[in-house]
Protein backbone atom coordinates (compact mmCIF):
# COMPACT_ATOMS: atom_id res chain seq x y z
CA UNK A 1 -0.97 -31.74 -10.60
CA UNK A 2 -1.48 -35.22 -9.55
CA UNK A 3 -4.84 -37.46 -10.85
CA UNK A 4 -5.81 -40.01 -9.88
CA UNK A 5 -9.38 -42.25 -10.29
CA UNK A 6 -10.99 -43.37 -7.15
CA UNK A 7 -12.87 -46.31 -6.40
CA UNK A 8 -15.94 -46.31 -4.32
CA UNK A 9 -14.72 -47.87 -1.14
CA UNK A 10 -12.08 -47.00 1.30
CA UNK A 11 -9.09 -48.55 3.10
CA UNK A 12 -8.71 -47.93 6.48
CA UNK A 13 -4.16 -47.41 6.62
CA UNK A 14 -1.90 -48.25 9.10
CA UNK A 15 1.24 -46.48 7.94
CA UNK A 16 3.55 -48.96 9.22
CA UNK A 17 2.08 -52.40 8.06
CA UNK A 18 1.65 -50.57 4.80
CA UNK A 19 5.39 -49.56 4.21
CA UNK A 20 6.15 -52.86 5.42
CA UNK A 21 4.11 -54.83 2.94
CA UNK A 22 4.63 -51.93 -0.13
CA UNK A 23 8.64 -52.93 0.83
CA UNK A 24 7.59 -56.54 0.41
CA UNK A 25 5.25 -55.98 -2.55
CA UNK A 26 8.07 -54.09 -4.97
CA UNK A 27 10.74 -57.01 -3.97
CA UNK A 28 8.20 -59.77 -5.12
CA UNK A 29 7.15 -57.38 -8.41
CA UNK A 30 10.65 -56.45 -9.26
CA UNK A 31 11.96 -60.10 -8.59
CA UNK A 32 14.78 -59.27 -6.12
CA UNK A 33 16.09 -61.96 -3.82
CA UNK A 34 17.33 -60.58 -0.28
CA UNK A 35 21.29 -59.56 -0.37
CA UNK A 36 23.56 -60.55 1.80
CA UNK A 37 24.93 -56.96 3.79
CA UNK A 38 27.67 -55.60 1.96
CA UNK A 39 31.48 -55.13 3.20
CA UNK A 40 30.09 -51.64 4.30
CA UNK A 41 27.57 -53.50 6.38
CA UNK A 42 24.55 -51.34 4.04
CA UNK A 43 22.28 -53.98 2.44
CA UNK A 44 21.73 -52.80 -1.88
CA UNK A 45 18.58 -51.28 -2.63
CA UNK A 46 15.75 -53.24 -4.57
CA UNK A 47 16.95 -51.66 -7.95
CA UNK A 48 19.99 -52.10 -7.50
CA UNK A 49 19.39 -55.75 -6.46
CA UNK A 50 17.99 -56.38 -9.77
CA UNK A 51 19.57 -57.51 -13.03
CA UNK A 52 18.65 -55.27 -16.09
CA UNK A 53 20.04 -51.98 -15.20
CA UNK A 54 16.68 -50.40 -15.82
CA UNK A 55 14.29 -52.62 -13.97
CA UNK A 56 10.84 -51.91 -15.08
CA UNK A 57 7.88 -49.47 -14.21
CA UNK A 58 4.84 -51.45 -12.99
CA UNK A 59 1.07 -49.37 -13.49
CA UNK A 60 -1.50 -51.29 -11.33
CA UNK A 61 -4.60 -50.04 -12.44
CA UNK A 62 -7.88 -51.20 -14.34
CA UNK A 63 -8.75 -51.26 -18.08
CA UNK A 64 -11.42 -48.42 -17.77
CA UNK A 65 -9.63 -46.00 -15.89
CA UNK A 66 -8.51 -43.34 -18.57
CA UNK A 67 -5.45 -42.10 -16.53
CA UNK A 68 -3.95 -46.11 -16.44
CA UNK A 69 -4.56 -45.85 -20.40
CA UNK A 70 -2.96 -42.06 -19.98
CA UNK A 71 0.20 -43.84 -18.27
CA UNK A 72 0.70 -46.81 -20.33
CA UNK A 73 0.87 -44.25 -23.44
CA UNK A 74 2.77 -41.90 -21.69
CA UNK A 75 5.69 -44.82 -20.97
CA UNK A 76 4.66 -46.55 -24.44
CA UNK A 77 5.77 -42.94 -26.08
CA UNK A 78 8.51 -42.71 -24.07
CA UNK A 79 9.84 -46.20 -24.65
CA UNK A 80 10.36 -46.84 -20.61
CA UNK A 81 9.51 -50.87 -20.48
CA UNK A 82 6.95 -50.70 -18.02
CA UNK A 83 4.07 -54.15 -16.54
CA UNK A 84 0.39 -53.34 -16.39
CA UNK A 85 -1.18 -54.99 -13.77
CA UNK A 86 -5.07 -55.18 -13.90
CA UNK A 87 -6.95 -55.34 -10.15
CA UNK A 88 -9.96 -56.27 -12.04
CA UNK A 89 -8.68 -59.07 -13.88
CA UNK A 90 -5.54 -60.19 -12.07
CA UNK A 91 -5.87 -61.96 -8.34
CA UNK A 92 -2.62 -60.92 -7.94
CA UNK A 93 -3.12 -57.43 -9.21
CA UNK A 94 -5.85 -56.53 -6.69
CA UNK A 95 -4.03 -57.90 -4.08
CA UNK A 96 -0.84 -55.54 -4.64
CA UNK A 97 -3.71 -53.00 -4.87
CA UNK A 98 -5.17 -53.94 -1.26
CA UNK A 99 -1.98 -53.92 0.07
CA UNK A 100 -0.64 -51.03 -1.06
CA UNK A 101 -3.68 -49.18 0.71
CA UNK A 102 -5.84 -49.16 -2.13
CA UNK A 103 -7.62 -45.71 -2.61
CA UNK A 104 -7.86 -45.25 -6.22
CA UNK A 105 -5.75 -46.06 -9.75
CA UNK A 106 -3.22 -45.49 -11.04
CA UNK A 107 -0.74 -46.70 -8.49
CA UNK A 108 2.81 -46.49 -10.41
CA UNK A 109 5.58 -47.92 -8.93
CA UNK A 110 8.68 -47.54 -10.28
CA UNK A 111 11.96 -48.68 -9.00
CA UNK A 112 11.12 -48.73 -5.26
CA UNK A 113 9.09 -45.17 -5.24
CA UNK A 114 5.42 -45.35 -5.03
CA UNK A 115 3.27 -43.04 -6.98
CA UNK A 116 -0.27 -42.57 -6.70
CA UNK A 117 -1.65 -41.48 -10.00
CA UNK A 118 -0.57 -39.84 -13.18
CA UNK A 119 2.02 -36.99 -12.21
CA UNK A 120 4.59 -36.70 -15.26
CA UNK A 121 6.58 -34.56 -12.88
CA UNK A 122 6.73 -36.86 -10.33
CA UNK A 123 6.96 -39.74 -12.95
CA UNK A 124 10.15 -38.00 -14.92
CA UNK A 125 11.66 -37.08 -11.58
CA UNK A 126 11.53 -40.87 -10.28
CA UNK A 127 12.75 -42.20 -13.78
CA UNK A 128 15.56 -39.72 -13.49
CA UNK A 129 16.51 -40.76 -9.87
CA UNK A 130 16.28 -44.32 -11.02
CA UNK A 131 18.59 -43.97 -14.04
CA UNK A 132 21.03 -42.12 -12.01
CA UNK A 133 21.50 -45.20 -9.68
C-alpha cells in the first residue's frame, strides 16, 4: 500500500515537460555529467554514470510529515546512504518538489525511479533493481 501526505494545493501536470525536467532533476541530484554515446551507440544510464557504485537515495519531503521521518528510519535501519531534502527549508528542495509535479511528500527517488510516498515494496524492489546494475 502506498502513503503518501498531501499538501493543500495542486499542480496542474503535463506529462511530458514533467519527465523531461524529473530526467533533468535526478542528473543534477545524482551529480552525473552527460556521456558521450557508447561504441554501441546507447548513451549509460544516470546510475551508471555515477561514481560510487551505489549512488544514493534522495527523500524530498518536509520535517513534519511522519511518512518522510517513516523513510529516513526505514533507510537509516537499513543502512542505504540516502539525502533528505526539505521543501520547506531548502529553495532548492521545493523547487525539485515543483518540478517533479508536486502533489504531496514523500517523493523518493532513488537511482533514476521516482516514487511517490512510502511503499517498502516498491522501495526494496527499486533498491534491488539498482544494486543489480
Amino acid at each position: 500500500m502506498i502513503y503518501q501526505c498531501f499538501l493543500p494545493f495542486s499542480l496542474s501536470r503535463r506529462p511530458l515537460a514533467l519527465l523531461t525536467a524529473t530526467i533533468i532533476w535526478i542528473a543534477f541530484l545524482s551529480g552525473a555529467e552527460a556521456a558521450p554515446p557508447e561504441s554501441s551507440g546507447k548513451s549509460k544510464p544516470l546510475a551508471e554514470a555515477n561514481t560510487p557504485a551505489f549512488p544514493p537515495v534522495q527523500i524530498i519531503g518536509a520535517s513534519w510529515c511522519p511518512l518522510c521521518l517513516a523513510a529516513e528510519e526505514y533507510f537509516r535501519s537499513s543502512s542505504v546512504p540516502y539525502r533528505m531534502l526539505d521543501i520547506d527549508h531548502d529553495r532548492d528542495a521545493r523547487s525539485a518538489y515543483l518540478t517533479l509535479g508536486g502533489g504531496g511528500v514523500p517523493i523518493i527517488i532513488v537511482g533514476t525511479e521516482v516514487i511517490r510516498g512510502f511503499d517498502r515494496g516498491l522501495i526494496d524492489s527499486a533498491l534491488h533493481r539498482l544494486r543489480a546494475r
